[in-house]
PDB file of N, CA and C in Angstrom:
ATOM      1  N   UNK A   1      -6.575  13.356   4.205  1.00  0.00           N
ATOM      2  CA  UNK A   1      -5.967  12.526   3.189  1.00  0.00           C
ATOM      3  C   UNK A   1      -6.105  11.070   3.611  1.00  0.00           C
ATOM      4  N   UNK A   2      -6.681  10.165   2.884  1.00  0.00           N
ATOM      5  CA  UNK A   2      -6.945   8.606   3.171  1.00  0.00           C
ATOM      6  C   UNK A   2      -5.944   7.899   1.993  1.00  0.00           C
ATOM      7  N   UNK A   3      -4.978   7.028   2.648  1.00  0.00           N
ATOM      8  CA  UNK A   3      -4.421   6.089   2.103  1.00  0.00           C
ATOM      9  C   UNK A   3      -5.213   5.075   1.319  1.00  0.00           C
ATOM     10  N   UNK A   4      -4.906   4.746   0.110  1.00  0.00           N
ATOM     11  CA  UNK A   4      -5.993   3.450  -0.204  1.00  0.00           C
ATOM     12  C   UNK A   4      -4.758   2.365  -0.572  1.00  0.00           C
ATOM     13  N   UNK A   5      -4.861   1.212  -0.656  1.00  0.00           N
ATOM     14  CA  UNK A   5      -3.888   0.109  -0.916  1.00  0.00           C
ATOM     15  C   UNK A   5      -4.337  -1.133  -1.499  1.00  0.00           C
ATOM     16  N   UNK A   6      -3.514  -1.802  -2.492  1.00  0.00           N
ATOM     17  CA  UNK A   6      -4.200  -2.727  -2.919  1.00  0.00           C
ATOM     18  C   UNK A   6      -3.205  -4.001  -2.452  1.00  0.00           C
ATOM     19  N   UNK A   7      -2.528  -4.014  -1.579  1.00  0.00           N
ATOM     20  CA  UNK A   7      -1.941  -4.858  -1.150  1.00  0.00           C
ATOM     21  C   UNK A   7      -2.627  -6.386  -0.783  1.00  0.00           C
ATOM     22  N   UNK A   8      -3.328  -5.653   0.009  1.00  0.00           N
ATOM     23  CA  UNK A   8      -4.463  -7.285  -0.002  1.00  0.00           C
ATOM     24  C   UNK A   8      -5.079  -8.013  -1.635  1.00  0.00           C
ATOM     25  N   UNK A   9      -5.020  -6.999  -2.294  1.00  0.00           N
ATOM     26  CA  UNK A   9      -5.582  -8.126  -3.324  1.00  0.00           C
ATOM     27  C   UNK A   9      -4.528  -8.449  -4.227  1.00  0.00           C
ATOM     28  N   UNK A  10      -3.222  -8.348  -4.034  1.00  0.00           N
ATOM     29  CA  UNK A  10      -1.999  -8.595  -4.681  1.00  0.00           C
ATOM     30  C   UNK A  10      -1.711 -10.011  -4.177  1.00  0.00           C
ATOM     31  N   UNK A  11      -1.818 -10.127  -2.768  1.00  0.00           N
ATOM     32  CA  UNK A  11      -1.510 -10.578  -2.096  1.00  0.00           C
ATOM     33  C   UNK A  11      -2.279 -11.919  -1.982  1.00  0.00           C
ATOM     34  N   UNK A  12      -3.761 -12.093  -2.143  1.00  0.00           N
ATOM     35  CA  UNK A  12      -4.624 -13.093  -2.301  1.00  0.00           C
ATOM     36  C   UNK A  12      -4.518 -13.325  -3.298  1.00  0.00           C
ATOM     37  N   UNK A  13      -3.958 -12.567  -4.734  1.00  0.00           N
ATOM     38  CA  UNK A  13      -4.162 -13.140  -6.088  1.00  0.00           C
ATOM     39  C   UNK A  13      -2.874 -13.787  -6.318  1.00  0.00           C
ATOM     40  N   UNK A  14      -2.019 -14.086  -5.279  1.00  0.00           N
ATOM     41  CA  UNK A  14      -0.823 -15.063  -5.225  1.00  0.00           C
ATOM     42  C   UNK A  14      -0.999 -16.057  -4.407  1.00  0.00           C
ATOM     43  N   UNK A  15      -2.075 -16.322  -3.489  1.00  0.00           N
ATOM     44  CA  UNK A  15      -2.570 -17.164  -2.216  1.00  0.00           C
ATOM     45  C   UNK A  15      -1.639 -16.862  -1.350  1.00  0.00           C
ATOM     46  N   UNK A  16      -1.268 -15.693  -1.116  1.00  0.00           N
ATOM     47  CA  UNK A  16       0.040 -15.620   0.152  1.00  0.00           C
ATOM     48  C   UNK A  16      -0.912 -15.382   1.387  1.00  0.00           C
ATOM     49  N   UNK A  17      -0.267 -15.775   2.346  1.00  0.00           N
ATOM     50  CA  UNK A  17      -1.197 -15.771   4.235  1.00  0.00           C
ATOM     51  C   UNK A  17      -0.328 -14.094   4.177  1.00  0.00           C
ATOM     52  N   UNK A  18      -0.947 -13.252   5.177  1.00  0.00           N
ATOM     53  CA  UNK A  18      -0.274 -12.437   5.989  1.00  0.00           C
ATOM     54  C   UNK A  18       1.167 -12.764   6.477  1.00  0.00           C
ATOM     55  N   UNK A  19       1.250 -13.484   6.809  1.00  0.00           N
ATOM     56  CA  UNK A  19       2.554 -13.433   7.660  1.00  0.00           C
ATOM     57  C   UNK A  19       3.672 -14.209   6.337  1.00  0.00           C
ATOM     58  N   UNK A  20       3.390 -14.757   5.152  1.00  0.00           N
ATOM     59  CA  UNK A  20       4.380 -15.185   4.607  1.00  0.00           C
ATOM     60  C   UNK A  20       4.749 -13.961   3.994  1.00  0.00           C
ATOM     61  N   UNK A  21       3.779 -12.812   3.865  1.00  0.00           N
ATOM     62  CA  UNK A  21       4.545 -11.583   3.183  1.00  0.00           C
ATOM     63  C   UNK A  21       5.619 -11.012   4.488  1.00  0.00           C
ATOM     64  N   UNK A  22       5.020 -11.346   5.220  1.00  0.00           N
ATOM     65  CA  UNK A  22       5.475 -10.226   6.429  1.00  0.00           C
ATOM     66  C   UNK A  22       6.961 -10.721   6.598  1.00  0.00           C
ATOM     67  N   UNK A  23       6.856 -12.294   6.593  1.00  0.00           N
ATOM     68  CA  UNK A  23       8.249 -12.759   6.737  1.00  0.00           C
ATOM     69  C   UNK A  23       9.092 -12.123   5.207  1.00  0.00           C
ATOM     70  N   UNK A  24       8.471 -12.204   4.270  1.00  0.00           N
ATOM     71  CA  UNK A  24       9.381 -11.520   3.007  1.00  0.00           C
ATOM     72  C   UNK A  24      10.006 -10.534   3.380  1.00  0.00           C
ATOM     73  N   UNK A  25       9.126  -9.560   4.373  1.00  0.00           N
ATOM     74  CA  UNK A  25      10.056  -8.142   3.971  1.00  0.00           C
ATOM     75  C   UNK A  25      10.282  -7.707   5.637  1.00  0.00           C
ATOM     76  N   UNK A  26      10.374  -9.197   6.320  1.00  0.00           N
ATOM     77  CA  UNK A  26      10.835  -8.699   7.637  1.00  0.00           C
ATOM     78  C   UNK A  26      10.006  -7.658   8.175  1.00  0.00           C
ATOM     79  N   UNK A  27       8.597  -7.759   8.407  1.00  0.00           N
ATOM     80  CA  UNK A  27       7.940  -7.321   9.637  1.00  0.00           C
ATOM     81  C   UNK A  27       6.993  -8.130   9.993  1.00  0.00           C
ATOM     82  N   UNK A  28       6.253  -7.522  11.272  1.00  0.00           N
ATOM     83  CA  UNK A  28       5.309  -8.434  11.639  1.00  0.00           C
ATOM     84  C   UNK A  28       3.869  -8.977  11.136  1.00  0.00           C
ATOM     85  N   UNK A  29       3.315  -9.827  11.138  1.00  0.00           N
ATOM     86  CA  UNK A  29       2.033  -9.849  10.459  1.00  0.00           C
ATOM     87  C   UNK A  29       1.109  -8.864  10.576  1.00  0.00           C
ATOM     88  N   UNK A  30       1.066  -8.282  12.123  1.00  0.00           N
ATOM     89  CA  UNK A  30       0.098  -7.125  11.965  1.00  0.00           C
ATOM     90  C   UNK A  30       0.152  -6.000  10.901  1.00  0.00           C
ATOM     91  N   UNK A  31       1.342  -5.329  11.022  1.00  0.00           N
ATOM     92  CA  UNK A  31       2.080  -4.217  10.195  1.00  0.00           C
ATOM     93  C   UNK A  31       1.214  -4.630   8.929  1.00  0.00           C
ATOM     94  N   UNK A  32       1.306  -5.895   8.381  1.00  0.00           N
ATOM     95  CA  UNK A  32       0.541  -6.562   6.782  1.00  0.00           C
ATOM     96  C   UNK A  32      -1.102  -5.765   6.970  1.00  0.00           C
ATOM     97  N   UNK A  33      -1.464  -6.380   8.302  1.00  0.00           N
ATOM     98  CA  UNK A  33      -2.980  -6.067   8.006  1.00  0.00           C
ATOM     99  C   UNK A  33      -3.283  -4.551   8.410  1.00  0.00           C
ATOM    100  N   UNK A  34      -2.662  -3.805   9.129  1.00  0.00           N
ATOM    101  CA  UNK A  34      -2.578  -2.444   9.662  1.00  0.00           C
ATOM    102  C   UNK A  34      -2.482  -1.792   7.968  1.00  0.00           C
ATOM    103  N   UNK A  35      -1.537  -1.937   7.171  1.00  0.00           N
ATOM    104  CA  UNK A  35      -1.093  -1.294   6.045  1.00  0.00           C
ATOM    105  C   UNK A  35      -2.837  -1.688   5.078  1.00  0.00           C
ATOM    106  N   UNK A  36      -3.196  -3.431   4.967  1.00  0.00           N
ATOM    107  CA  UNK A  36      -4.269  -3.509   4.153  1.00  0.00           C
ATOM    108  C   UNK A  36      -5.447  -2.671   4.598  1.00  0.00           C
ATOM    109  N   UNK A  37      -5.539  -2.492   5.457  1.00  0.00           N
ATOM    110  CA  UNK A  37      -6.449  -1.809   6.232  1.00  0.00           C
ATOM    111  C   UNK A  37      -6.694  -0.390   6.416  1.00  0.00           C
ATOM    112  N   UNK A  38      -5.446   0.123   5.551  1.00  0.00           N
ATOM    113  CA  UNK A  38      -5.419   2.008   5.248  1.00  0.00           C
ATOM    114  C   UNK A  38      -4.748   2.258   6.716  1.00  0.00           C
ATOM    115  N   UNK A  39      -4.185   1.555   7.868  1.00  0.00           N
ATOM    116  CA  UNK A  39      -4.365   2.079   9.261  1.00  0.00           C
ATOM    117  C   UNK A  39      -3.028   2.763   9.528  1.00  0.00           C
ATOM    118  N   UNK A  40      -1.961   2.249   8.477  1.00  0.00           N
ATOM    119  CA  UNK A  40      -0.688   2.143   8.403  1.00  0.00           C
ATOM    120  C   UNK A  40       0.317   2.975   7.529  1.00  0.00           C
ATOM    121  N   UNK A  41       1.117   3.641   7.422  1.00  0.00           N
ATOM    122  CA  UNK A  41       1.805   4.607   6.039  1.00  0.00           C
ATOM    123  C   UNK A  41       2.577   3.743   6.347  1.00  0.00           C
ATOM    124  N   UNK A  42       3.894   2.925   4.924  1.00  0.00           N
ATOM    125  CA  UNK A  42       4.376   2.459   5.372  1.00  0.00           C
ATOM    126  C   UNK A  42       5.446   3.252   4.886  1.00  0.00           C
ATOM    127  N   UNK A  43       6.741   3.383   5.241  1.00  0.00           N
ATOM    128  CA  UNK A  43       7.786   3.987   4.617  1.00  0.00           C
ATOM    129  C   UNK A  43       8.633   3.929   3.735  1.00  0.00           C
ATOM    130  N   UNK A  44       9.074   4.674   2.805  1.00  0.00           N
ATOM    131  CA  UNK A  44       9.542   4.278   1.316  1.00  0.00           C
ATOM    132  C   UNK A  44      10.110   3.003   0.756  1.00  0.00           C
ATOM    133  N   UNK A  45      11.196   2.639   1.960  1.00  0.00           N
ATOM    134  CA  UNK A  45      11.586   1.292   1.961  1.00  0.00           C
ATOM    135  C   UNK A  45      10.593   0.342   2.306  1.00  0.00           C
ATOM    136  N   UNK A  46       9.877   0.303   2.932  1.00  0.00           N
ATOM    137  CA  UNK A  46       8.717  -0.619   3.186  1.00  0.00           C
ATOM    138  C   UNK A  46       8.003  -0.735   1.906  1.00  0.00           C
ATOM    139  N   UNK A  47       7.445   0.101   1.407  1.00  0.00           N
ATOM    140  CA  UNK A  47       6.777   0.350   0.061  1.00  0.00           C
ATOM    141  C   UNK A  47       7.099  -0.034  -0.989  1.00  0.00           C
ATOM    142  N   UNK A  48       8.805   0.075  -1.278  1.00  0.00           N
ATOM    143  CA  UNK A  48       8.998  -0.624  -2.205  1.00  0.00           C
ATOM    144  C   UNK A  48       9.654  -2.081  -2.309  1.00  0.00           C
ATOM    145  N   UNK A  49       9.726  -2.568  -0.713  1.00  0.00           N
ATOM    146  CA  UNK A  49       9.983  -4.054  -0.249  1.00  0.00           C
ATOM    147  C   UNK A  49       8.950  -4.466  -0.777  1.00  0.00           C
ATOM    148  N   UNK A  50       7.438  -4.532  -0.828  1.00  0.00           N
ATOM    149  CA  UNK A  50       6.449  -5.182  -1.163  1.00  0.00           C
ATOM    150  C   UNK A  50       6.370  -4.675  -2.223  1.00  0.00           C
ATOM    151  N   UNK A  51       6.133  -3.772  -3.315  1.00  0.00           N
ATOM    152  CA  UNK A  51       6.561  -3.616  -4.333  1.00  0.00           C
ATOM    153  C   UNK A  51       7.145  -4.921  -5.119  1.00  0.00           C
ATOM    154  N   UNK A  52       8.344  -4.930  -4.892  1.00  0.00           N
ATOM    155  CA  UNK A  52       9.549  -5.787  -5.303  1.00  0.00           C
ATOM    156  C   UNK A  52       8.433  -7.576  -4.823  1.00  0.00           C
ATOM    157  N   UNK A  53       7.997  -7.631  -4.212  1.00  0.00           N
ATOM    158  CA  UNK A  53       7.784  -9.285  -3.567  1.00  0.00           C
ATOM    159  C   UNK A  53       6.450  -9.271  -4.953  1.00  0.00           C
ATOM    160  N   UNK A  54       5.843  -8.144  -5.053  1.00  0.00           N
ATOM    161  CA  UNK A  54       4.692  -8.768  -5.753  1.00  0.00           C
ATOM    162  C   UNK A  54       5.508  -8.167  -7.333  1.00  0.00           C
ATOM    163  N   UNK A  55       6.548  -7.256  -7.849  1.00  0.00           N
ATOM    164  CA  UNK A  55       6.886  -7.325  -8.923  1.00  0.00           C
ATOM    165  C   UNK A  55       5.856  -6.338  -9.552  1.00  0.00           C
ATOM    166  N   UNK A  56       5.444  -5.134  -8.697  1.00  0.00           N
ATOM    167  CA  UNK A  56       4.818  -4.652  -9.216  1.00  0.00           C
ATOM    168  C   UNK A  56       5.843  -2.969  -8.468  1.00  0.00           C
ATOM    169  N   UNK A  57       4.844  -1.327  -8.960  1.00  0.00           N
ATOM    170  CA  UNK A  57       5.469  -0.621  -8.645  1.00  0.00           C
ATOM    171  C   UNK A  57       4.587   0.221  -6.936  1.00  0.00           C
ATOM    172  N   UNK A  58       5.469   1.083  -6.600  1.00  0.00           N
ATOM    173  CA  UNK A  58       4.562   1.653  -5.018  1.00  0.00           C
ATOM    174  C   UNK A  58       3.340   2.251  -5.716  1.00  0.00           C
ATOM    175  N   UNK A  59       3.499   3.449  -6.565  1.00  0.00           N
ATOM    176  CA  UNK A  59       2.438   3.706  -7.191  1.00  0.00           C
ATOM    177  C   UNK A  59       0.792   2.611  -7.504  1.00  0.00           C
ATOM    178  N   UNK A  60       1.317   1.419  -8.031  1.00  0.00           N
ATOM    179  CA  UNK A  60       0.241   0.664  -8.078  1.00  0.00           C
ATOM    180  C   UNK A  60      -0.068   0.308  -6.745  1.00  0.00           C
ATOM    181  N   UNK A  61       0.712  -0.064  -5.829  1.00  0.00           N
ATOM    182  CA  UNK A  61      -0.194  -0.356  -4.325  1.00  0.00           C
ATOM    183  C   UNK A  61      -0.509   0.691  -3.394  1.00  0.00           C
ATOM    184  N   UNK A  62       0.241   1.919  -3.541  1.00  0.00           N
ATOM    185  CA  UNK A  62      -0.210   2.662  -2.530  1.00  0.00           C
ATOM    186  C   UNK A  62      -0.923   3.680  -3.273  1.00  0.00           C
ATOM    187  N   UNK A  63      -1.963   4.786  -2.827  1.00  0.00           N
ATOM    188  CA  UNK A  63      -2.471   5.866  -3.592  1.00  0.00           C
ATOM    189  C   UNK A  63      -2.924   6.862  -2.459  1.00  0.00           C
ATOM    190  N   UNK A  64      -3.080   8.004  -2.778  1.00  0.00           N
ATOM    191  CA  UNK A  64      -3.873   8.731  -1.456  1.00  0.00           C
ATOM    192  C   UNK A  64      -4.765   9.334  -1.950  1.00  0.00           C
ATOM    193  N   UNK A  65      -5.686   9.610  -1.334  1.00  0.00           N
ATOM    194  CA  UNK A  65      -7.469  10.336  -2.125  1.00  0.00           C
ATOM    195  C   UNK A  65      -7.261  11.447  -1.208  1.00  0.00           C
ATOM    196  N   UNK A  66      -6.812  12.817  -1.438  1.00  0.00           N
ATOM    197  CA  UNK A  66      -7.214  13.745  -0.948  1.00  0.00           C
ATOM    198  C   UNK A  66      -8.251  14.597  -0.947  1.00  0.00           C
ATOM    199  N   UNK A  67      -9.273  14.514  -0.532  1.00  0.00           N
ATOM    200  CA  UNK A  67     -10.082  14.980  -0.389  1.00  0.00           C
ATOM    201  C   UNK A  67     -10.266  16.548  -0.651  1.00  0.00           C
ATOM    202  N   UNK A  68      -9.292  17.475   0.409  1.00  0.00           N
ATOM    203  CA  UNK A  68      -9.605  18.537   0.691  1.00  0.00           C
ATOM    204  C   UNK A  68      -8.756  19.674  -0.113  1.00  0.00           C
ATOM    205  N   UNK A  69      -7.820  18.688  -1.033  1.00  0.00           N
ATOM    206  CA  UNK A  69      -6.790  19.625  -1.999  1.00  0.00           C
ATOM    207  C   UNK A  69      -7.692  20.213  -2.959  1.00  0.00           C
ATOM    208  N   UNK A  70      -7.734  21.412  -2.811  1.00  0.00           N
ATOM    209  CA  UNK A  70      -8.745  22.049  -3.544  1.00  0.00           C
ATOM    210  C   UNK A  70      -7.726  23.127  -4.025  1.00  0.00           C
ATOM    211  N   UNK A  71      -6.134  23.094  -4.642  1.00  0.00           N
ATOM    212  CA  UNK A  71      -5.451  23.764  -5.128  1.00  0.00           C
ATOM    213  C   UNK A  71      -5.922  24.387  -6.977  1.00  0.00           C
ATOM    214  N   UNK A  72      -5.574  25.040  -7.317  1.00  0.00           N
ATOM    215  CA  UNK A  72      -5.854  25.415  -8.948  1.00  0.00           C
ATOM    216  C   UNK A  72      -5.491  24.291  -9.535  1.00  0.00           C
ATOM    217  N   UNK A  73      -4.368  23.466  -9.402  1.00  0.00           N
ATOM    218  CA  UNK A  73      -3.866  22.502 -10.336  1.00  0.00           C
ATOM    219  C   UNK A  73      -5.063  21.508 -10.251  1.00  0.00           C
ATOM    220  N   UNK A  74      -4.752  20.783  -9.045  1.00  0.00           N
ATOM    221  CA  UNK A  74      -6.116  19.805  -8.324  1.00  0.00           C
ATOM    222  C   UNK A  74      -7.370  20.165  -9.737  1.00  0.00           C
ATOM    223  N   UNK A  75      -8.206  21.294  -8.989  1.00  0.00           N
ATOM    224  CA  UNK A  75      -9.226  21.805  -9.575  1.00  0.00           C
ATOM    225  C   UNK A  75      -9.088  21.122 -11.765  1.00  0.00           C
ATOM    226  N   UNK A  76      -7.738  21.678 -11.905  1.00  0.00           N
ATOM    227  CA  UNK A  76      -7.837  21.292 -13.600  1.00  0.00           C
ATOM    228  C   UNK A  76      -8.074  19.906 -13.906  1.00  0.00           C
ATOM    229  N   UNK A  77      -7.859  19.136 -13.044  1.00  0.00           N
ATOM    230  CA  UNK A  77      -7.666  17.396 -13.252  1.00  0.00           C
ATOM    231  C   UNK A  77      -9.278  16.831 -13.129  1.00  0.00           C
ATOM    232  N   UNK A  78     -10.038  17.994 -12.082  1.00  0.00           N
ATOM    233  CA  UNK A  78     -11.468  17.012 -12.164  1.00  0.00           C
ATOM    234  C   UNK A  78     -11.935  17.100 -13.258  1.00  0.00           C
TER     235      UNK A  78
END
């Protein structure tokens, strides 16, 4: 399962640096680029701290591409 995120381009389409988000929701700048970077899950509250800063929902920034769910339901959606 690969995380995908659109945080970085939320984030440039406001001119915000890394670390002025990071200071928004109280963590460190890395955590910012670890998360843009897929490297990071962040946790519900985290998710919807940035959420809330860009005014958008977790759904729109976070998503996961599972690859290997090859359940019956899965299967009806391709």
């Amino acid at each position: 399962m690969t995380m995908k995120t659109s945080v970085k381009i939320h984030r440039l389409a406001r001119g915000m640096k890394q670390s002025e988000l990071a200071d928004l929701i109280n963590v460190r700048r890395e955590t910012i680029g670890r998360l843009e970077q897929g490297q990071y899950c962040p946790s519900l509250r985290l998710a919807m701290d940035i959420a809330k800063v860009f005014d958008t929902t977790v759904e729109e920034l976070f998503s996961f591409d599972d690859e290997t769910d090859d359940t019956p339901e899965s299967r009806s959606h391709r």
